[in-house]
PDBML (XML) file of the C-alpha atoms, coordinates in Angstrom:
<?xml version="1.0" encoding="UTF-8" ?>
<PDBx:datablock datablockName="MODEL"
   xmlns:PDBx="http://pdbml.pdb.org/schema/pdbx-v50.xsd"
   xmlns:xsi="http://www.w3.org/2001/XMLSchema-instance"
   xsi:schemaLocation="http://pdbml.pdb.org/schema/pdbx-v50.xsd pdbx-v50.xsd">
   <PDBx:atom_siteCategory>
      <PDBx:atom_site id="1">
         <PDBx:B_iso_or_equiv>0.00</PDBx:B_iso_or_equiv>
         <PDBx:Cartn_x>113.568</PDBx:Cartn_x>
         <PDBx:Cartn_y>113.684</PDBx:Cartn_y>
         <PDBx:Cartn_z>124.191</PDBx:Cartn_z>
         <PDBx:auth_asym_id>A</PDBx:auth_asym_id>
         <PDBx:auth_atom_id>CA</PDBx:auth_atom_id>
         <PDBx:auth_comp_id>UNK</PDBx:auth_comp_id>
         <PDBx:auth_seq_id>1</PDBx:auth_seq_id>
         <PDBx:group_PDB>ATOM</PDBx:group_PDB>
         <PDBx:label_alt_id xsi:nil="true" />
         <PDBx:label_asym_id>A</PDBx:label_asym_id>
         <PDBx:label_atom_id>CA</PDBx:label_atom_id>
         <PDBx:label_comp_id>UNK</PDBx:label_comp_id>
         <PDBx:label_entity_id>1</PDBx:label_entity_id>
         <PDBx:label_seq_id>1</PDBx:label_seq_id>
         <PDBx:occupancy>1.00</PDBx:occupancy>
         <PDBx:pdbx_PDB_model_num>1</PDBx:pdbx_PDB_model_num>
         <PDBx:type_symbol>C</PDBx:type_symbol>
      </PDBx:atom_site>
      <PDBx:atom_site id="2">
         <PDBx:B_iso_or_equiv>0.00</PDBx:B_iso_or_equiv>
         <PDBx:Cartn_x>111.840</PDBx:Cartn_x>
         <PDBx:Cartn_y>110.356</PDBx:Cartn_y>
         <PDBx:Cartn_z>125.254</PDBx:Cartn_z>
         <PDBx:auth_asym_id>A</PDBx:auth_asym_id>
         <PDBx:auth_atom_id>CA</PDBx:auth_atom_id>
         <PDBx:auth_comp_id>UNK</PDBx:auth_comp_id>
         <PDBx:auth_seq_id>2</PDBx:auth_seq_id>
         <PDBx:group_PDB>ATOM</PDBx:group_PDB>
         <PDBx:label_alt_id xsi:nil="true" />
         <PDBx:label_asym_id>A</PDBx:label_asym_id>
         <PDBx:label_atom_id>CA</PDBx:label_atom_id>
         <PDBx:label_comp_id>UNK</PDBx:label_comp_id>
         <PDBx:label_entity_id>1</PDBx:label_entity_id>
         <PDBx:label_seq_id>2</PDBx:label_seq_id>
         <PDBx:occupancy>1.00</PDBx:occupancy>
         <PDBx:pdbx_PDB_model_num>1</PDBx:pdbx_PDB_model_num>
         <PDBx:type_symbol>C</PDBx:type_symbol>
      </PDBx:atom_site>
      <PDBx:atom_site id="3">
         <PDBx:B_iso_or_equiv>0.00</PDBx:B_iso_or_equiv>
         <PDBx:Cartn_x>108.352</PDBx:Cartn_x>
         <PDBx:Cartn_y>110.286</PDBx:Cartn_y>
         <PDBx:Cartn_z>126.839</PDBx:Cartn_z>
         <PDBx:auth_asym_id>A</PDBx:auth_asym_id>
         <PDBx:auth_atom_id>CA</PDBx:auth_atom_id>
         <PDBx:auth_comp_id>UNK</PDBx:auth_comp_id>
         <PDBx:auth_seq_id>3</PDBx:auth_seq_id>
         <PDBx:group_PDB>ATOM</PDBx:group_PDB>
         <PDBx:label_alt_id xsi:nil="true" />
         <PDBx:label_asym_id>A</PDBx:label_asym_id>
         <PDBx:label_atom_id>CA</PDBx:label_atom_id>
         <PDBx:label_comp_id>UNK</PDBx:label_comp_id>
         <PDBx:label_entity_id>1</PDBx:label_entity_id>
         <PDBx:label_seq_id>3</PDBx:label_seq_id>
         <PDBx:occupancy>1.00</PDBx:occupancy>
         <PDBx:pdbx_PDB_model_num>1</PDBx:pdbx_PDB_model_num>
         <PDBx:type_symbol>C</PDBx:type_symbol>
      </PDBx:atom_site>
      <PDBx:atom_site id="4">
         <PDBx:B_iso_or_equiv>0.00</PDBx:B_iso_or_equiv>
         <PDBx:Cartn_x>106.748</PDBx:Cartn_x>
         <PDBx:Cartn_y>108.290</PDBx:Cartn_y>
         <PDBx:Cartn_z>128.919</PDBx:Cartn_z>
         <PDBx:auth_asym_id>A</PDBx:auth_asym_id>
         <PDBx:auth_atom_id>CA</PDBx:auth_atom_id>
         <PDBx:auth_comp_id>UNK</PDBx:auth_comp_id>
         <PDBx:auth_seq_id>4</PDBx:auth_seq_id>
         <PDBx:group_PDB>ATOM</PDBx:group_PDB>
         <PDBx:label_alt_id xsi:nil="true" />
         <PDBx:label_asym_id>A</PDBx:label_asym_id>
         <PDBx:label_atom_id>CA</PDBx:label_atom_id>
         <PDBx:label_comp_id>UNK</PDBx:label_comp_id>
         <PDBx:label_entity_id>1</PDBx:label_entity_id>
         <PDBx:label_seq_id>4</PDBx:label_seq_id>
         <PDBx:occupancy>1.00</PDBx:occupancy>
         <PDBx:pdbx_PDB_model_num>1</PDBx:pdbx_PDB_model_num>
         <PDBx:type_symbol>C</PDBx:type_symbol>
      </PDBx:atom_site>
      <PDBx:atom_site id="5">
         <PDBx:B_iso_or_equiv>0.00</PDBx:B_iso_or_equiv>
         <PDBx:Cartn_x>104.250</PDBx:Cartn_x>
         <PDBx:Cartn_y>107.201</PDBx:Cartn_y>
         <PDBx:Cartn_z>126.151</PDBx:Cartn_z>
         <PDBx:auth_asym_id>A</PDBx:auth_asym_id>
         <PDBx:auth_atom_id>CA</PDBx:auth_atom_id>
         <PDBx:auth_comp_id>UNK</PDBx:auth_comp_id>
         <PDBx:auth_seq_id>5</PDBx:auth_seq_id>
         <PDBx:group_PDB>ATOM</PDBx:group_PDB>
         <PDBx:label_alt_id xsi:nil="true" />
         <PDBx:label_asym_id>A</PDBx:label_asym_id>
         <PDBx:label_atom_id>CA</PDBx:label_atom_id>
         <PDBx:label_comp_id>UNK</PDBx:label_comp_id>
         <PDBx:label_entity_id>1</PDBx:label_entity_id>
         <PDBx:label_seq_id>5</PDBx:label_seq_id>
         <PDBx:occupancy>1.00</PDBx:occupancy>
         <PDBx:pdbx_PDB_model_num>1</PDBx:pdbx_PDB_model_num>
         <PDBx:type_symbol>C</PDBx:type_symbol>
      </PDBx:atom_site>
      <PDBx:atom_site id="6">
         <PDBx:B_iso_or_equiv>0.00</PDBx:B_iso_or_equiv>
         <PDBx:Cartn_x>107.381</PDBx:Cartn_x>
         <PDBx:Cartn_y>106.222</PDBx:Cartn_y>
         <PDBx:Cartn_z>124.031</PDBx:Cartn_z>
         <PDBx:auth_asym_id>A</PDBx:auth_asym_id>
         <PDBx:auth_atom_id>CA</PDBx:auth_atom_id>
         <PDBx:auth_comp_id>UNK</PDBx:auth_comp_id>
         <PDBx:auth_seq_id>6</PDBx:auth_seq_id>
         <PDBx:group_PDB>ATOM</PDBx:group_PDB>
         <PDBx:label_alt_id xsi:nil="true" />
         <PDBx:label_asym_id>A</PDBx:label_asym_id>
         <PDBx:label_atom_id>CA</PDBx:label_atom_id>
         <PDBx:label_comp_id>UNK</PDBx:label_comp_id>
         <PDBx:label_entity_id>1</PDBx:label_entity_id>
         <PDBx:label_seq_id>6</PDBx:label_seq_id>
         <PDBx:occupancy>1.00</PDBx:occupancy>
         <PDBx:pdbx_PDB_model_num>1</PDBx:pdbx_PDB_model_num>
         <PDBx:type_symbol>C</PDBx:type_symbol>
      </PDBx:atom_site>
      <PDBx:atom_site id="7">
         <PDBx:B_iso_or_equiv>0.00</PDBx:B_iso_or_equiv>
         <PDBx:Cartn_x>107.349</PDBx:Cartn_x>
         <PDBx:Cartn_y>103.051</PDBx:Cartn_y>
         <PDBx:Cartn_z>126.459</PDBx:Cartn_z>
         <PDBx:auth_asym_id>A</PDBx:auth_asym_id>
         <PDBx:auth_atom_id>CA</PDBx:auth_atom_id>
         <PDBx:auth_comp_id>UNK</PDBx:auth_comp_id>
         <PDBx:auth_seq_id>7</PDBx:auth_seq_id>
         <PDBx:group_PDB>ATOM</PDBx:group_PDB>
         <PDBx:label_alt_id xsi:nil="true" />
         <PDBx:label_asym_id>A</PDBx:label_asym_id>
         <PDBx:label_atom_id>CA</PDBx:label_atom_id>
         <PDBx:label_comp_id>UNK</PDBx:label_comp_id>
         <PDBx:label_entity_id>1</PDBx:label_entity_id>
         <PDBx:label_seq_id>7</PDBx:label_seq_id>
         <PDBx:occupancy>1.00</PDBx:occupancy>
         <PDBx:pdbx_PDB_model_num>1</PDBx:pdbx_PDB_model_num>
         <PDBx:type_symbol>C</PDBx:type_symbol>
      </PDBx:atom_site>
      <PDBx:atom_site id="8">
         <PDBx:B_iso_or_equiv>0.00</PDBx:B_iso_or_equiv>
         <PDBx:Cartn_x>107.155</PDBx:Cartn_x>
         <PDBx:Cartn_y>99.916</PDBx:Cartn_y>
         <PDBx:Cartn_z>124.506</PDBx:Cartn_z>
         <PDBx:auth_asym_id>A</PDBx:auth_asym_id>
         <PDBx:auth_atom_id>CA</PDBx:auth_atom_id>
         <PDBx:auth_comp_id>UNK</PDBx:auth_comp_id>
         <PDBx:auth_seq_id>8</PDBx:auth_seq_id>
         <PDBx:group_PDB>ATOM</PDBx:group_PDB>
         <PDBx:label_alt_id xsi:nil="true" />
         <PDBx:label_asym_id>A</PDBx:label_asym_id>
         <PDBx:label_atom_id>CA</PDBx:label_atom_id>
         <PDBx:label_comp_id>UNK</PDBx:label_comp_id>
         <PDBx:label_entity_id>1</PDBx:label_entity_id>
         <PDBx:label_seq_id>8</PDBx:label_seq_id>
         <PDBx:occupancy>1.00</PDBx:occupancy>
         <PDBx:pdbx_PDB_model_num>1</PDBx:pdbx_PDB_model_num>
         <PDBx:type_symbol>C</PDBx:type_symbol>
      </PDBx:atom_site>
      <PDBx:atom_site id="9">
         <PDBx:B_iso_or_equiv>0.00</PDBx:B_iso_or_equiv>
         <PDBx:Cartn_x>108.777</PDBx:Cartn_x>
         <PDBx:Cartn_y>96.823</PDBx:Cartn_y>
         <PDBx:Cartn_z>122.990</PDBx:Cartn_z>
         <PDBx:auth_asym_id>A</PDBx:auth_asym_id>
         <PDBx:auth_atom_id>CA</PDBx:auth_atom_id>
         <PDBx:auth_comp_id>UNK</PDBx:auth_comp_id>
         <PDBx:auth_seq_id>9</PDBx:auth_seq_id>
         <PDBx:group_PDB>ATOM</PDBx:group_PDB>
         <PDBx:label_alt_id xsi:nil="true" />
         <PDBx:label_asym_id>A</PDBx:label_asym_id>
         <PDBx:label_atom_id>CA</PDBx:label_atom_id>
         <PDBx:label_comp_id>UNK</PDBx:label_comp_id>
         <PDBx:label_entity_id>1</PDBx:label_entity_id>
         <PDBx:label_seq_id>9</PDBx:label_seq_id>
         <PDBx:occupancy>1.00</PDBx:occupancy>
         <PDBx:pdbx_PDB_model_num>1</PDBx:pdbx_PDB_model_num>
         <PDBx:type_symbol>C</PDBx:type_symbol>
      </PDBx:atom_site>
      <PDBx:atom_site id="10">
         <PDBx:B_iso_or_equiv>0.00</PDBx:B_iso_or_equiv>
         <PDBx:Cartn_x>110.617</PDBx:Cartn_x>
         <PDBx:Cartn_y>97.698</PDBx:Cartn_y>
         <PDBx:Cartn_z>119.947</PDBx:Cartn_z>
         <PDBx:auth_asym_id>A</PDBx:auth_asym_id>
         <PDBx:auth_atom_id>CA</PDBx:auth_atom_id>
         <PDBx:auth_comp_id>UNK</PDBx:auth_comp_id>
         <PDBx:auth_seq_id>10</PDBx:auth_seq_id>
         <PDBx:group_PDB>ATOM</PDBx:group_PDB>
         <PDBx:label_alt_id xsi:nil="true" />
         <PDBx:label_asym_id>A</PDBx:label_asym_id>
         <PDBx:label_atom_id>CA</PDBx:label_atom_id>
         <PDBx:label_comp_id>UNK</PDBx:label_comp_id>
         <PDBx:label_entity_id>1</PDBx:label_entity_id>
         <PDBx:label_seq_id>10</PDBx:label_seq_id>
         <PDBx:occupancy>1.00</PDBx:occupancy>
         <PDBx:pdbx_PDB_model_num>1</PDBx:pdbx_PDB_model_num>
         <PDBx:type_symbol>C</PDBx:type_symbol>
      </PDBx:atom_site>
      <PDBx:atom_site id="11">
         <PDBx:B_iso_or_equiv>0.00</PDBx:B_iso_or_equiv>
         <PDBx:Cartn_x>111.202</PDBx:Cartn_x>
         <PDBx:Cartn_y>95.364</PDBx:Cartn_y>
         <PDBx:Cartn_z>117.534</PDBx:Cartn_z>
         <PDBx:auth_asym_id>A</PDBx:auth_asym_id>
         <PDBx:auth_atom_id>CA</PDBx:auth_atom_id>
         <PDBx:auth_comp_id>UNK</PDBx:auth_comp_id>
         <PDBx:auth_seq_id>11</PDBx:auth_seq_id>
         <PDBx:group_PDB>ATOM</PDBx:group_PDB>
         <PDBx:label_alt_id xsi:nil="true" />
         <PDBx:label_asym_id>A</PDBx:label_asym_id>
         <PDBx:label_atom_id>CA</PDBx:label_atom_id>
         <PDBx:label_comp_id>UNK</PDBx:label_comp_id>
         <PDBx:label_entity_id>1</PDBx:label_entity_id>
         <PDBx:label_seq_id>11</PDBx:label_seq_id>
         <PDBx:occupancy>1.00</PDBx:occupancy>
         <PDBx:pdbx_PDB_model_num>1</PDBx:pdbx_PDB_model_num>
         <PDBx:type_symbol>C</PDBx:type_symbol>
      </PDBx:atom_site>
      <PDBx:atom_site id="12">
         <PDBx:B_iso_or_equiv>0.00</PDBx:B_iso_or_equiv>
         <PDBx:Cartn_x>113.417</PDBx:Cartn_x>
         <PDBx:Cartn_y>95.813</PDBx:Cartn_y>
         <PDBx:Cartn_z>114.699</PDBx:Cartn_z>
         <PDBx:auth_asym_id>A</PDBx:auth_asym_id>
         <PDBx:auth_atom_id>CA</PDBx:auth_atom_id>
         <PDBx:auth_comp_id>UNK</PDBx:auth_comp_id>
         <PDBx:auth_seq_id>12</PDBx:auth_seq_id>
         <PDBx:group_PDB>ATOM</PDBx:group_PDB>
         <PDBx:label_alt_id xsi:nil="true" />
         <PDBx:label_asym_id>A</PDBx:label_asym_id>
         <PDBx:label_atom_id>CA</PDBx:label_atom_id>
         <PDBx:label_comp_id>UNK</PDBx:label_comp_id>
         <PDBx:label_entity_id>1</PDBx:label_entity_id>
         <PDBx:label_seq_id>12</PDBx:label_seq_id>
         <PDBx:occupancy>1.00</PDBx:occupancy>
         <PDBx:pdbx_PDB_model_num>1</PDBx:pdbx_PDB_model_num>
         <PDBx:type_symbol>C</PDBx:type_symbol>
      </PDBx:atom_site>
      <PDBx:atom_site id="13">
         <PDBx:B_iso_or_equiv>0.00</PDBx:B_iso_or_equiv>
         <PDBx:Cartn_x>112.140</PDBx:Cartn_x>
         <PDBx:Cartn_y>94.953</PDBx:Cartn_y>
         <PDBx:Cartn_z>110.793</PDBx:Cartn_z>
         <PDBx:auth_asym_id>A</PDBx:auth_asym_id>
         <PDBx:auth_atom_id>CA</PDBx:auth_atom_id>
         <PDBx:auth_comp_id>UNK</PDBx:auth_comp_id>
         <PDBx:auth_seq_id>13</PDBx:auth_seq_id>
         <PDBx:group_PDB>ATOM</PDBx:group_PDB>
         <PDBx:label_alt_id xsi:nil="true" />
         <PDBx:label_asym_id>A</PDBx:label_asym_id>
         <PDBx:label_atom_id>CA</PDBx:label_atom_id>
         <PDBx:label_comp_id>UNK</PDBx:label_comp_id>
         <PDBx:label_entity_id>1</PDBx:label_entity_id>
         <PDBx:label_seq_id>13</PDBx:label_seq_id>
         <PDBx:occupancy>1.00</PDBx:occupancy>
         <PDBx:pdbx_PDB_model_num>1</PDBx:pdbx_PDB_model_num>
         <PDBx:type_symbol>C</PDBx:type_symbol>
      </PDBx:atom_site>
      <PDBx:atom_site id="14">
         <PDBx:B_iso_or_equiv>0.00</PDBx:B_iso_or_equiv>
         <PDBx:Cartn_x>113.162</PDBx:Cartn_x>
         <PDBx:Cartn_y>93.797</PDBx:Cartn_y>
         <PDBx:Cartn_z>107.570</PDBx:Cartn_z>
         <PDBx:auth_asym_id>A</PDBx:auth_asym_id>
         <PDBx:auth_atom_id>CA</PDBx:auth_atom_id>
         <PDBx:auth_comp_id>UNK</PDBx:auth_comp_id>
         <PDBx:auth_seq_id>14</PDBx:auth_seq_id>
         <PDBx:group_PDB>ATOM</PDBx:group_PDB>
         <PDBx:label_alt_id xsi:nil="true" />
         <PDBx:label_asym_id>A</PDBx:label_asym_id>
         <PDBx:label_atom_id>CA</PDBx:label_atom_id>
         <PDBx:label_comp_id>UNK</PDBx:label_comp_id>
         <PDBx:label_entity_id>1</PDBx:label_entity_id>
         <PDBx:label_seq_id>14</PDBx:label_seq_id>
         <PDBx:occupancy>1.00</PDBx:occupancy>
         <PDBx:pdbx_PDB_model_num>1</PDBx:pdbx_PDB_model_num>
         <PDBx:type_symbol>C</PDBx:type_symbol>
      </PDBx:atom_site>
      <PDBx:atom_site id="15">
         <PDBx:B_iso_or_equiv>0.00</PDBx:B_iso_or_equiv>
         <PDBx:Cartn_x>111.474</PDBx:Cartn_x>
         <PDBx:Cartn_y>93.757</PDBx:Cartn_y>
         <PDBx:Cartn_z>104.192</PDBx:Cartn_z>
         <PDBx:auth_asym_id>A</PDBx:auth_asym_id>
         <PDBx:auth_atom_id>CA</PDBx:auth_atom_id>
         <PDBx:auth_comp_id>UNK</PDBx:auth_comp_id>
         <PDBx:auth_seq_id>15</PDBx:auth_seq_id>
         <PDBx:group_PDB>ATOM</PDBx:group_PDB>
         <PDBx:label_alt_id xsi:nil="true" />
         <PDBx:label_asym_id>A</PDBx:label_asym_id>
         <PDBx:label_atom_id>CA</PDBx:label_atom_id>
         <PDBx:label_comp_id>UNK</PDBx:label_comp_id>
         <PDBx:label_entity_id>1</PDBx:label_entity_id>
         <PDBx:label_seq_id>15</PDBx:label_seq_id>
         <PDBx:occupancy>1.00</PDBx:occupancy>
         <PDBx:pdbx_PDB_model_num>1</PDBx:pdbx_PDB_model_num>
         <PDBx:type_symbol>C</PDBx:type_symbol>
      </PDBx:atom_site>
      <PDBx:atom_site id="16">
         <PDBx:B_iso_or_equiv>0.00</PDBx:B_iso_or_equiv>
         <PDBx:Cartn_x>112.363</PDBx:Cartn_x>
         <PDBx:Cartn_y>91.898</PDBx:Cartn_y>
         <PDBx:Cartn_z>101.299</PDBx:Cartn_z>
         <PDBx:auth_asym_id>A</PDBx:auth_asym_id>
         <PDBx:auth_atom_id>CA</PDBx:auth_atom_id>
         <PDBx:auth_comp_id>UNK</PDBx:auth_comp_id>
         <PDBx:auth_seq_id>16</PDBx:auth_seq_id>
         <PDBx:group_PDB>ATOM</PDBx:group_PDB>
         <PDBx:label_alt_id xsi:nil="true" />
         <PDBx:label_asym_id>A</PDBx:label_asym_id>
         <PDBx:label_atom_id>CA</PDBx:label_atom_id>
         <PDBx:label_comp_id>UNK</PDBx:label_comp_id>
         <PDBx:label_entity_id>1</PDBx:label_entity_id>
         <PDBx:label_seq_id>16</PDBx:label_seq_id>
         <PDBx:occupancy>1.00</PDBx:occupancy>
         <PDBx:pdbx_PDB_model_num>1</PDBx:pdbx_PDB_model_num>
         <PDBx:type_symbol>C</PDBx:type_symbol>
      </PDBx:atom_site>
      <PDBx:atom_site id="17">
         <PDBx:B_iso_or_equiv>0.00</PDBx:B_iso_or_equiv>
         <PDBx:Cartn_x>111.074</PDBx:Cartn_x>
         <PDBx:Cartn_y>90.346</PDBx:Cartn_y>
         <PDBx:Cartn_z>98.251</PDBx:Cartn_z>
         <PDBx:auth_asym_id>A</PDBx:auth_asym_id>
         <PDBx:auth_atom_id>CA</PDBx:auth_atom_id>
         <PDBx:auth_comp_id>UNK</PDBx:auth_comp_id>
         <PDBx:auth_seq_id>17</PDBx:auth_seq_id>
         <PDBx:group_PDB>ATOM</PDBx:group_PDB>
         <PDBx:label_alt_id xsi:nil="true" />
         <PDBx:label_asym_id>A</PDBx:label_asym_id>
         <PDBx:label_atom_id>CA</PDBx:label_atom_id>
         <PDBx:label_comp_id>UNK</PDBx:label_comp_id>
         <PDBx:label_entity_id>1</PDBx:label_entity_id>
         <PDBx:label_seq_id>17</PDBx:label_seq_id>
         <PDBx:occupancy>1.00</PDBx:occupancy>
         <PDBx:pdbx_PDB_model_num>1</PDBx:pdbx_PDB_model_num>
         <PDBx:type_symbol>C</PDBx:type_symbol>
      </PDBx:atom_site>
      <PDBx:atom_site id="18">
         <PDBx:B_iso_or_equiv>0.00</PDBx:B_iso_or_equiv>
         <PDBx:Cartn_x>107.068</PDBx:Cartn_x>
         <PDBx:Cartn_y>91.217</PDBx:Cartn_y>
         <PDBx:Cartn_z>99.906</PDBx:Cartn_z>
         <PDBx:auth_asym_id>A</PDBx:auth_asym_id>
         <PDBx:auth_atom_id>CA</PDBx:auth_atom_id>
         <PDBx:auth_comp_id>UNK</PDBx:auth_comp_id>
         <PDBx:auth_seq_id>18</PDBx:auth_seq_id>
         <PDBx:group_PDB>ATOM</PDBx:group_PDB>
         <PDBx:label_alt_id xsi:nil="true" />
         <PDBx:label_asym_id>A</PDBx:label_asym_id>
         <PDBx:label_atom_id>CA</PDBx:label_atom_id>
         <PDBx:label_comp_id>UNK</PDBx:label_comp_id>
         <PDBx:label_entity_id>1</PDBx:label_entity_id>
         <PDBx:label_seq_id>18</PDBx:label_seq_id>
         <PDBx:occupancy>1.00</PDBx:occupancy>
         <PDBx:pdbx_PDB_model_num>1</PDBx:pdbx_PDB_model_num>
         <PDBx:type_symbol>C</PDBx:type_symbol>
      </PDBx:atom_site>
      <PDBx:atom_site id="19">
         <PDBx:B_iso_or_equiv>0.00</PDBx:B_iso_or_equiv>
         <PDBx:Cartn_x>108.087</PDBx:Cartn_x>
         <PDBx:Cartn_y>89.206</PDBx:Cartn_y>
         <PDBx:Cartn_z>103.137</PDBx:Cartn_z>
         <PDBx:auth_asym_id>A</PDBx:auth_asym_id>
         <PDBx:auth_atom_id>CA</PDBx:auth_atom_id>
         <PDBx:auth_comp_id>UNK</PDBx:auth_comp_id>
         <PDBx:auth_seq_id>19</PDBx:auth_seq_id>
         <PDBx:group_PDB>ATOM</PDBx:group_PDB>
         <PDBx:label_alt_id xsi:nil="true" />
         <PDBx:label_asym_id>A</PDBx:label_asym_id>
         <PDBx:label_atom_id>CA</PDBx:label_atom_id>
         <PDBx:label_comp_id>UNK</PDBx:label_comp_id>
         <PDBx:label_entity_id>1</PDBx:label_entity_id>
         <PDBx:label_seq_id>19</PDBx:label_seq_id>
         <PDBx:occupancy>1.00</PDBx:occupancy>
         <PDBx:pdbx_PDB_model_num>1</PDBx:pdbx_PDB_model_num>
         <PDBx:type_symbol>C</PDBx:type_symbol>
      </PDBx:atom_site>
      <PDBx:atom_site id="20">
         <PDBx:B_iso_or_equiv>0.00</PDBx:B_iso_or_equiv>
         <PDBx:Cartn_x>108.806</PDBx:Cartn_x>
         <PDBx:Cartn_y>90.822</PDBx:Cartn_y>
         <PDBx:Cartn_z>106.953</PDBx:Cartn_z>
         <PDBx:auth_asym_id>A</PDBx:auth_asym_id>
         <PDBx:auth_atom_id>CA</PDBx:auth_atom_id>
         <PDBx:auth_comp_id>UNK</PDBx:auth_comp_id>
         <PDBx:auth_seq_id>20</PDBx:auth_seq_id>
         <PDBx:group_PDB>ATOM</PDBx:group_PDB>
         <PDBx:label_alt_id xsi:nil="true" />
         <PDBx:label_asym_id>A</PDBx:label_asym_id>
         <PDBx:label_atom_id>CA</PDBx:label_atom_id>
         <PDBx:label_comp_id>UNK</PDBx:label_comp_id>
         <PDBx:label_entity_id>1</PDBx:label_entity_id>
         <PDBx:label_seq_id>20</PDBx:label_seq_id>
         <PDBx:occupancy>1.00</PDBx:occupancy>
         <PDBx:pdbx_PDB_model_num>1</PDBx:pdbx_PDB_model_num>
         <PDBx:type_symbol>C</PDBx:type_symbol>
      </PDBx:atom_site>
      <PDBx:atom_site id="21">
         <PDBx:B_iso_or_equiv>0.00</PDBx:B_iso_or_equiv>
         <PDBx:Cartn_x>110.909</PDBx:Cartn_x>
         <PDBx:Cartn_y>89.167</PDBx:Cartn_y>
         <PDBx:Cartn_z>109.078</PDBx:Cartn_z>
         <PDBx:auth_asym_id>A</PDBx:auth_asym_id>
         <PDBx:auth_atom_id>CA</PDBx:auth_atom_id>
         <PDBx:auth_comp_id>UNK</PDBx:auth_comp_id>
         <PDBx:auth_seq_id>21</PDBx:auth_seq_id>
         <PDBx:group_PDB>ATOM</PDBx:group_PDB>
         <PDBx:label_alt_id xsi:nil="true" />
         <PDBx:label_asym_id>A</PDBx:label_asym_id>
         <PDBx:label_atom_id>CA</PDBx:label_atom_id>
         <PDBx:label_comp_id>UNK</PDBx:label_comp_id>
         <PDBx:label_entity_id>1</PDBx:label_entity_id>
         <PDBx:label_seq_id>21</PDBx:label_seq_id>
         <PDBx:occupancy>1.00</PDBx:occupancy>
         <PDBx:pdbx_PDB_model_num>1</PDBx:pdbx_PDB_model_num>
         <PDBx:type_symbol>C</PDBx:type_symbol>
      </PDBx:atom_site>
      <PDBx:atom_site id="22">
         <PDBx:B_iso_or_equiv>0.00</PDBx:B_iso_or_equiv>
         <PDBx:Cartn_x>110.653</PDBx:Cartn_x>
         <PDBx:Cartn_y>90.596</PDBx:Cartn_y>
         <PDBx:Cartn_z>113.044</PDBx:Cartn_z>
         <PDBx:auth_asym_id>A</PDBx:auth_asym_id>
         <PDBx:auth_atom_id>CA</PDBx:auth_atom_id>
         <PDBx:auth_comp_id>UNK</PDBx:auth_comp_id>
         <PDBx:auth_seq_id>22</PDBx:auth_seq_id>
         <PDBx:group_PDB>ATOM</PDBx:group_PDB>
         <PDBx:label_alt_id xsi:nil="true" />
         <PDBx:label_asym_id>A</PDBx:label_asym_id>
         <PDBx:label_atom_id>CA</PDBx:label_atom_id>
         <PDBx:label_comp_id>UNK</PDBx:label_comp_id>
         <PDBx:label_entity_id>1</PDBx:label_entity_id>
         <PDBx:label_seq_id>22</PDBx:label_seq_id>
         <PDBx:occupancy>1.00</PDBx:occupancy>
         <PDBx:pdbx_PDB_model_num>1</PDBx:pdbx_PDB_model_num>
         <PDBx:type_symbol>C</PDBx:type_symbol>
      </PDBx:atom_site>
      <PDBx:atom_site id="23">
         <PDBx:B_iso_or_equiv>0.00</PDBx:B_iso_or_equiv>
         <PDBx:Cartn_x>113.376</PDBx:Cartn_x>
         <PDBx:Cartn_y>90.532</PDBx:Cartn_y>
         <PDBx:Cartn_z>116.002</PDBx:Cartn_z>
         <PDBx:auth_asym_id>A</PDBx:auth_asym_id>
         <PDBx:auth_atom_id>CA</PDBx:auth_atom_id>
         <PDBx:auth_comp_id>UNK</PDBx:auth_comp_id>
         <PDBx:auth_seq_id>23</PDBx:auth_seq_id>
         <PDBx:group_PDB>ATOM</PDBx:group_PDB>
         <PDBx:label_alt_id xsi:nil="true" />
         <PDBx:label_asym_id>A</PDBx:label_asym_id>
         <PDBx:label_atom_id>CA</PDBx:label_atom_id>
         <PDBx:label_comp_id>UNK</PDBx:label_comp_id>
         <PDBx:label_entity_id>1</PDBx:label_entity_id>
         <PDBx:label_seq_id>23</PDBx:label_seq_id>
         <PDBx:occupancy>1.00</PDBx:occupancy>
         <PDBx:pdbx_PDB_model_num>1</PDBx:pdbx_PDB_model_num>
         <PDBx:type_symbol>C</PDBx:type_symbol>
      </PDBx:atom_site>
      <PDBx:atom_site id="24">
         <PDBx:B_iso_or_equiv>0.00</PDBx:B_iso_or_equiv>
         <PDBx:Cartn_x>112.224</PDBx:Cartn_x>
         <PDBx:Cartn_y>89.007</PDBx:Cartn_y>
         <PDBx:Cartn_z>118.827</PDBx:Cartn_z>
         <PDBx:auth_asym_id>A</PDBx:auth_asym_id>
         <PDBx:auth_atom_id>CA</PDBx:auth_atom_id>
         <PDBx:auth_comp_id>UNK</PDBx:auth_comp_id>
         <PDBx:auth_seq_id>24</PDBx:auth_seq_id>
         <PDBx:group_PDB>ATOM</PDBx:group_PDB>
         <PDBx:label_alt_id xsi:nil="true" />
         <PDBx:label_asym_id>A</PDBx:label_asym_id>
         <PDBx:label_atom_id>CA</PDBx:label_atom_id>
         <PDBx:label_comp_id>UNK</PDBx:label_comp_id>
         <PDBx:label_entity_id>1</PDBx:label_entity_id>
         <PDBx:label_seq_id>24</PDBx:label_seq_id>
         <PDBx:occupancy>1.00</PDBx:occupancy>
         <PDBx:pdbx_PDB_model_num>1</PDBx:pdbx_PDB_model_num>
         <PDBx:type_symbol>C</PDBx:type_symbol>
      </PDBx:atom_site>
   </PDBx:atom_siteCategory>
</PDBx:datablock>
C-alpha cells in the first residue's frame, strides 16, 4: 500500500557492538 510520501532512498542498517554500518 505504498504512498507517494513513502518516496525516498532507503538504506539498509546494521548494528553491532554500539557501531552502524549503512548501504550505500
Amino acid at each position: 500500500i505504498l504512498k507517494p510520501e513513502d518516496t525516498a532512498v532507503y538504506y539498509c542498517y546494521l548494528r553491532q557492538f554500539s557501531i552502524d554500518n549503512w548501504g550505500q
